[in-house]
N, C-alpha and C. Protein backbone atom coordinates (compact mmCIF):
# COMPACT_ATOMS: atom_id res chain seq x y z
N UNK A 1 0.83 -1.20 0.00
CA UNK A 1 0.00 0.00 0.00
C UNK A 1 0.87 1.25 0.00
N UNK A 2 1.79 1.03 0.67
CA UNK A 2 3.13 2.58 1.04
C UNK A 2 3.57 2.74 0.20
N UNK A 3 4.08 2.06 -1.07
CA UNK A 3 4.31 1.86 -2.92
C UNK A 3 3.98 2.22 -3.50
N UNK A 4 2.64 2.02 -3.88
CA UNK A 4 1.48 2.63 -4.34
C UNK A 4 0.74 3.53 -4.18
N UNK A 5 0.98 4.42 -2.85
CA UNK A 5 0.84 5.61 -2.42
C UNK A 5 2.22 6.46 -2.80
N UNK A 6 3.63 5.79 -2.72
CA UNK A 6 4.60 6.58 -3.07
C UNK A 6 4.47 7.09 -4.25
N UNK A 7 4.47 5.78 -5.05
CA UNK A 7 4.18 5.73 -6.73
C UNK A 7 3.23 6.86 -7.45
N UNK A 8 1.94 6.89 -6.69
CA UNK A 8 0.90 7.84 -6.81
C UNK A 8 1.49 9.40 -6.42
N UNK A 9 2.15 9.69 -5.03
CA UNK A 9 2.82 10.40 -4.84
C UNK A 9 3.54 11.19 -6.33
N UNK A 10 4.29 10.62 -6.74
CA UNK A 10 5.69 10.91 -7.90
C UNK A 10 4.72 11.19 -8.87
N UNK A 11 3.66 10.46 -9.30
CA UNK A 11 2.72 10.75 -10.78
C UNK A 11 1.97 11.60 -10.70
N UNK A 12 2.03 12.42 -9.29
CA UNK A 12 0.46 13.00 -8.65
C UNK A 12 1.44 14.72 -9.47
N UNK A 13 3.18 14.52 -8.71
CA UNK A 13 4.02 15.75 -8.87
C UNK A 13 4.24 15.91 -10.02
N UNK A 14 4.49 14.95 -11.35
CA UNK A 14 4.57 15.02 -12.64
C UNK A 14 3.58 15.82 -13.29
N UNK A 15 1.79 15.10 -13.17
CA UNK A 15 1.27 15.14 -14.22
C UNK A 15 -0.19 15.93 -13.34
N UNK A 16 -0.03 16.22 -12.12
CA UNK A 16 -1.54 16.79 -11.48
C UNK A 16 -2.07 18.10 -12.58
N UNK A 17 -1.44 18.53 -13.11
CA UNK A 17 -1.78 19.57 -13.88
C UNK A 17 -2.31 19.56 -14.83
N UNK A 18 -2.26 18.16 -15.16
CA UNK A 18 -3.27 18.06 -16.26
C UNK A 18 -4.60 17.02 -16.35
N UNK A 19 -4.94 17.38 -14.75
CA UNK A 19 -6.07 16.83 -14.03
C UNK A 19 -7.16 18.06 -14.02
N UNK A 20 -8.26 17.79 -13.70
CA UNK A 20 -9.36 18.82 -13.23
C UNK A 20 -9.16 19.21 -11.82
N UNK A 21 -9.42 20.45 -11.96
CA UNK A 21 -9.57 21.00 -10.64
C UNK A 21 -9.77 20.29 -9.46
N UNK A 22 -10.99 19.52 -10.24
CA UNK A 22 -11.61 18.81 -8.68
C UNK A 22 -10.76 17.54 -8.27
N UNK A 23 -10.30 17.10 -9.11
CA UNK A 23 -9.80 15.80 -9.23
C UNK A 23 -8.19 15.88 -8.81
N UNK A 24 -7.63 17.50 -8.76
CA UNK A 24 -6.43 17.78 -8.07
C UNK A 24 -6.71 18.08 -6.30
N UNK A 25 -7.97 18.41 -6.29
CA UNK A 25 -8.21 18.83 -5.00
C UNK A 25 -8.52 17.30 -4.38
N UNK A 26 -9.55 16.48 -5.08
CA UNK A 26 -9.84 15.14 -4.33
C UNK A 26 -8.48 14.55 -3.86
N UNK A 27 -7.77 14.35 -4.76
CA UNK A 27 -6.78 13.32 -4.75
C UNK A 27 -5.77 13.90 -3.38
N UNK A 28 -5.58 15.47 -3.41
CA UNK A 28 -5.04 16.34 -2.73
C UNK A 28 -5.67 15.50 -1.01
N UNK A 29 -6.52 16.28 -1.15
CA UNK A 29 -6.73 15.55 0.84
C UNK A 29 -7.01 13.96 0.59
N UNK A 30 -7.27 13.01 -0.18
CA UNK A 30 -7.19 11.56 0.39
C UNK A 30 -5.72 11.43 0.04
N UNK A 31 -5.08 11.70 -0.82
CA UNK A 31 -3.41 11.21 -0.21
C UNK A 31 -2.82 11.77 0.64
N UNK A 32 -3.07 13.58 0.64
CA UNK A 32 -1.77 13.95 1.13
C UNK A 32 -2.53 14.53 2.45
N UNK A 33 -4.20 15.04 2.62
CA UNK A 33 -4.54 14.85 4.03
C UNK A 33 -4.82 14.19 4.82
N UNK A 34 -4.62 12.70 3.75
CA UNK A 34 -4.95 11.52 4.75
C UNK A 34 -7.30 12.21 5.24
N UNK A 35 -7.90 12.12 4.24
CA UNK A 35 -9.26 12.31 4.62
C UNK A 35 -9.92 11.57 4.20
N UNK A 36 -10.69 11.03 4.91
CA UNK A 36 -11.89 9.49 4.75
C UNK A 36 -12.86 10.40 3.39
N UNK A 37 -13.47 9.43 3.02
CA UNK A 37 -14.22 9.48 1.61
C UNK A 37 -15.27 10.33 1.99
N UNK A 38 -15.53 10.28 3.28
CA UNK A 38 -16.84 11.27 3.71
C UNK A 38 -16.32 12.64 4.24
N UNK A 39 -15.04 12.72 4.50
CA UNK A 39 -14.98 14.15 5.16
C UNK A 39 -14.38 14.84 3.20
N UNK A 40 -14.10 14.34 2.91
CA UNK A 40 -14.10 14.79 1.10
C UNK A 40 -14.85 14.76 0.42
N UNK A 41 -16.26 14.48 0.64
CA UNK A 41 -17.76 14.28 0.31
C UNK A 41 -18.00 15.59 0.28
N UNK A 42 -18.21 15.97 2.00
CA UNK A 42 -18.57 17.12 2.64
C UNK A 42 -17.60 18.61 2.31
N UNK A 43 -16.32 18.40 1.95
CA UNK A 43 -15.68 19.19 1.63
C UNK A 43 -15.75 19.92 0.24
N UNK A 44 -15.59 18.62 -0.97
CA UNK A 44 -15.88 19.09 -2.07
C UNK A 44 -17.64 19.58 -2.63
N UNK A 45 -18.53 18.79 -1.67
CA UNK A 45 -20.05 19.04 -2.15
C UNK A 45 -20.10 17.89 -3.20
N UNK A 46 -19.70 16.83 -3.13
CA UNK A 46 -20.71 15.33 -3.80
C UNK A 46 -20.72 14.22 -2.48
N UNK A 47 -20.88 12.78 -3.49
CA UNK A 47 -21.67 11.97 -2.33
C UNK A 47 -19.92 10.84 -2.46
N UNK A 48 -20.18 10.11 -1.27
CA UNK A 48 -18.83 9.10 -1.25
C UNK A 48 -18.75 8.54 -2.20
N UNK A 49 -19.38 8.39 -3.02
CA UNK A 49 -19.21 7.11 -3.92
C UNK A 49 -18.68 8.43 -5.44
N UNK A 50 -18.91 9.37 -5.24
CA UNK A 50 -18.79 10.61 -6.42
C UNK A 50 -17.04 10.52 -6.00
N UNK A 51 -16.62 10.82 -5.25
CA UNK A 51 -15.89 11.20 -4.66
C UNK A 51 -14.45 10.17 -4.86
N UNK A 52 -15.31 8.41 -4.23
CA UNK A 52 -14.48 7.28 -4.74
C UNK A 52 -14.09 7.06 -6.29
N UNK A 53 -15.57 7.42 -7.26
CA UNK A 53 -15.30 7.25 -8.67
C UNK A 53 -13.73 8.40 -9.05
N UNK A 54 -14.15 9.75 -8.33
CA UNK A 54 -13.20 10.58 -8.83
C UNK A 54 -12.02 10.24 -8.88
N UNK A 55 -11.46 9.61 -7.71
CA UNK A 55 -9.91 9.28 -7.33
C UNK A 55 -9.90 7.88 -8.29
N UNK A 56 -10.28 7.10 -8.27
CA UNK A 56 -10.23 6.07 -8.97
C UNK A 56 -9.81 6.67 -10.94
N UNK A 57 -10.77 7.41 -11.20
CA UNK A 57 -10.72 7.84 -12.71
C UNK A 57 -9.27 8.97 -12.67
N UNK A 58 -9.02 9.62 -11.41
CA UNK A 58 -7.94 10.29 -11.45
C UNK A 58 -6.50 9.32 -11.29
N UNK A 59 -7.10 8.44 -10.65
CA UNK A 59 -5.36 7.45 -10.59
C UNK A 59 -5.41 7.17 -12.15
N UNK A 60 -6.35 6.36 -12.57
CA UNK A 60 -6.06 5.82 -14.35
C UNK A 60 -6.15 6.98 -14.85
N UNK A 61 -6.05 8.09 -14.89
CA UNK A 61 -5.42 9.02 -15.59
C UNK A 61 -4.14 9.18 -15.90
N UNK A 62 -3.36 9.27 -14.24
CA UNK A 62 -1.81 9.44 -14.06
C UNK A 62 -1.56 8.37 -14.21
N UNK A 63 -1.62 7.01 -14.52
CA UNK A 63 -1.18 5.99 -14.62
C UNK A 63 -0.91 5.84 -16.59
N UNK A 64 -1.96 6.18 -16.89
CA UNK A 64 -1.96 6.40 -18.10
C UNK A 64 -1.16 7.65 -18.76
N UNK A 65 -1.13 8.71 -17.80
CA UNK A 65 0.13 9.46 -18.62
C UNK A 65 1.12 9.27 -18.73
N UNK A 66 1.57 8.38 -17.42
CA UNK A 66 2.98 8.14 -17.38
C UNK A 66 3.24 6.90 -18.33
N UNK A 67 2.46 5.70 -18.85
CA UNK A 67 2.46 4.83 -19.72
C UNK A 67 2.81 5.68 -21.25
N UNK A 68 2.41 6.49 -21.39
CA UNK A 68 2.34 7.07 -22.72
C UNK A 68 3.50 8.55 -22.64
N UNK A 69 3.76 8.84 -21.84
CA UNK A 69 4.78 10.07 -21.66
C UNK A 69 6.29 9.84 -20.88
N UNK A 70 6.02 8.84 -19.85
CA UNK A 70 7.20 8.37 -18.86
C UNK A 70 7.96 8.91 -18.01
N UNK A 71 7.42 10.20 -18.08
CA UNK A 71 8.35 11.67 -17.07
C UNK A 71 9.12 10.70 -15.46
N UNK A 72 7.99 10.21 -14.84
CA UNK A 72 8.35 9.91 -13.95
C UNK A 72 9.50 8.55 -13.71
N UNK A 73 9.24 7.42 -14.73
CA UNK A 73 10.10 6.78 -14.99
C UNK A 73 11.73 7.44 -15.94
N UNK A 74 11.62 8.47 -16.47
CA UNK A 74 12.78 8.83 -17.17
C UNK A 74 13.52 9.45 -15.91
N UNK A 75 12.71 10.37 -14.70
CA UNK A 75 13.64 11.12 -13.81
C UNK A 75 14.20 10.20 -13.15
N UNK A 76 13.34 8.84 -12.31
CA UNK A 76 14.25 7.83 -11.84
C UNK A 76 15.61 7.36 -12.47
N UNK A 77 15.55 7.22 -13.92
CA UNK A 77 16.81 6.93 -14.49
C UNK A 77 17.55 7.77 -14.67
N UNK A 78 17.22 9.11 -14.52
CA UNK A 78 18.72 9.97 -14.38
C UNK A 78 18.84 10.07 -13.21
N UNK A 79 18.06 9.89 -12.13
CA UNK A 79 18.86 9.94 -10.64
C UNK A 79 19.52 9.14 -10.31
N UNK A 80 18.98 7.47 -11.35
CA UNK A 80 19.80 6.50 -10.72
C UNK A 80 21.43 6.59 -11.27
N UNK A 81 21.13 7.15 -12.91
CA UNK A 81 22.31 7.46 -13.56
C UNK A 81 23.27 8.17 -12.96
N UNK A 82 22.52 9.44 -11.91
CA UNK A 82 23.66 10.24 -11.80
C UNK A 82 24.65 9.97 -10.41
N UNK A 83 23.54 8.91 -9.87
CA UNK A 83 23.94 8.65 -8.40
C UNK A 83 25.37 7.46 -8.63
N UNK A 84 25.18 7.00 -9.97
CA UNK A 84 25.92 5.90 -10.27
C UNK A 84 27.40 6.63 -10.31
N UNK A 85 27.45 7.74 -12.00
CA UNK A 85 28.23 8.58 -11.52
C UNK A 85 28.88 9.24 -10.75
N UNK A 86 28.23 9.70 -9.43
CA UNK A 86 28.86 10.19 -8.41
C UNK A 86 29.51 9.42 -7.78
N UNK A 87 29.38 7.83 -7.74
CA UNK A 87 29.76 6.93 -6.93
C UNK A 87 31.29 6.58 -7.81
N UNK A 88 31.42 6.64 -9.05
CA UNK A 88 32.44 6.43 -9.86
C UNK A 88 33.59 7.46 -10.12
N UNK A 89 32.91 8.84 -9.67
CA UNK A 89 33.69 9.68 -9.37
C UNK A 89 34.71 9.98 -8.21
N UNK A 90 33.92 8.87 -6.87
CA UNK A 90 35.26 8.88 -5.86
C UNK A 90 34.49 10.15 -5.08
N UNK A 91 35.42 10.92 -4.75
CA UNK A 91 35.34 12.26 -3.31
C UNK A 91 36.18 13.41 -4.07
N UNK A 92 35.82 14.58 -4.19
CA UNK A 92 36.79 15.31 -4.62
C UNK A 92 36.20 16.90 -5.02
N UNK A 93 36.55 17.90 -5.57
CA UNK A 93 36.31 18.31 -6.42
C UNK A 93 35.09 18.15 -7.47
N UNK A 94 35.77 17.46 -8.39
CA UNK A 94 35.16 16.81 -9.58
C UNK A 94 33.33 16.12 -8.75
N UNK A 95 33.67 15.68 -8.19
CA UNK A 95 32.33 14.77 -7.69
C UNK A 95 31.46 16.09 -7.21
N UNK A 96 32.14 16.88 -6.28
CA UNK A 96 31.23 18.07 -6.25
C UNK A 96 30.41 19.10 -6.82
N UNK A 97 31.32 19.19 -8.29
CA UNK A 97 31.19 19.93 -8.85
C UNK A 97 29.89 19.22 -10.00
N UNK A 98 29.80 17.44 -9.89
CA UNK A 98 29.27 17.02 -11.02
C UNK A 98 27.58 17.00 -10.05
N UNK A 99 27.77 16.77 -8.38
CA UNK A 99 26.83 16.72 -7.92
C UNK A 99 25.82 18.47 -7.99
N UNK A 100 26.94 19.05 -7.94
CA UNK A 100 25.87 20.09 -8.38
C UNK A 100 25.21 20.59 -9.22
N UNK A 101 26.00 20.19 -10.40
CA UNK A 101 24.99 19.87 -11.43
C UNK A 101 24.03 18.68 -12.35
N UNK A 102 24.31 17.95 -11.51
CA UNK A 102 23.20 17.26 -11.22
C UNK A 102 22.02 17.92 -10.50
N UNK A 103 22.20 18.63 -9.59
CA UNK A 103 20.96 18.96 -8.25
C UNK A 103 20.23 20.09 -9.45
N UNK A 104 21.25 20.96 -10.49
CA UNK A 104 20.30 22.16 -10.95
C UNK A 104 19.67 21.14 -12.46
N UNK A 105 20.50 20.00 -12.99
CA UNK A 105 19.46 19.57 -14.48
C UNK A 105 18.32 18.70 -13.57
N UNK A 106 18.20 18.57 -12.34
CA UNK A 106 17.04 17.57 -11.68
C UNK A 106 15.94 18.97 -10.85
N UNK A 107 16.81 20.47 -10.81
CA UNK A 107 15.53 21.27 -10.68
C UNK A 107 16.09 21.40 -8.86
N UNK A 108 16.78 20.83 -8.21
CA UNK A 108 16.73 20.81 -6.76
C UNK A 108 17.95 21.66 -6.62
N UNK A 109 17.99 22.39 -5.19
CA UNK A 109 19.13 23.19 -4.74
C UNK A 109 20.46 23.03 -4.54
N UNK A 110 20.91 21.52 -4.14
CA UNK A 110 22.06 20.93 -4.65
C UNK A 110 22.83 21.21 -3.27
């Protein structure tokens, strides 16, 4: 379940944007507020089962973008790539200099 919430996690940061409003907000408090199907009922204004369809049609969304686009599987392989690199680089200089750019082509502060 912690996998599949991670997993969802990573596809949620890729591709939420090209979800509906509502369907960024649903998904928003049952993953990341941790909120039962009824306090997201009451929040958004439909019924539990509106609410269950939504997240359900919003996961096979992101599941399906990433099948057809791969963002989230391509960043894993340059982190794993670059982590490989850094490890082949030893301690130094050089390793510092490659980790930091790594941290700015992955978008992070480094």
């Amino acid at each position: 379940m912690f996998e599949k919430n991670l997993q969802l996690s990573f596809l949620m940061d890729a591709y939420a944007g090209l979800l509906s409003e509502r369907q960024q907000r649903v998904l928003d408090l049952y993953y990341n507020e941790d909120l039962s199907l009824g306090e997201i009922a009451d929040d958004v204004g439909i019924s539990r089962q509106g609410v269950r369809d939504s997240i359900k049609k919003a996961e096979r969304e992101l599941y399906f973008y990433e099948e057809h686009l791969g963002l989230v599987a391509r960043d894993s392989a340059v982190r794993e790539a670059g982590e490989h690199l850094l490890t082949l680089l030893g301690e130094g200089e050089a390793r510092e200099a490659a980790r930091t750019l790594l941290a700015v082509a992955l978008g992070e502060d480094g």
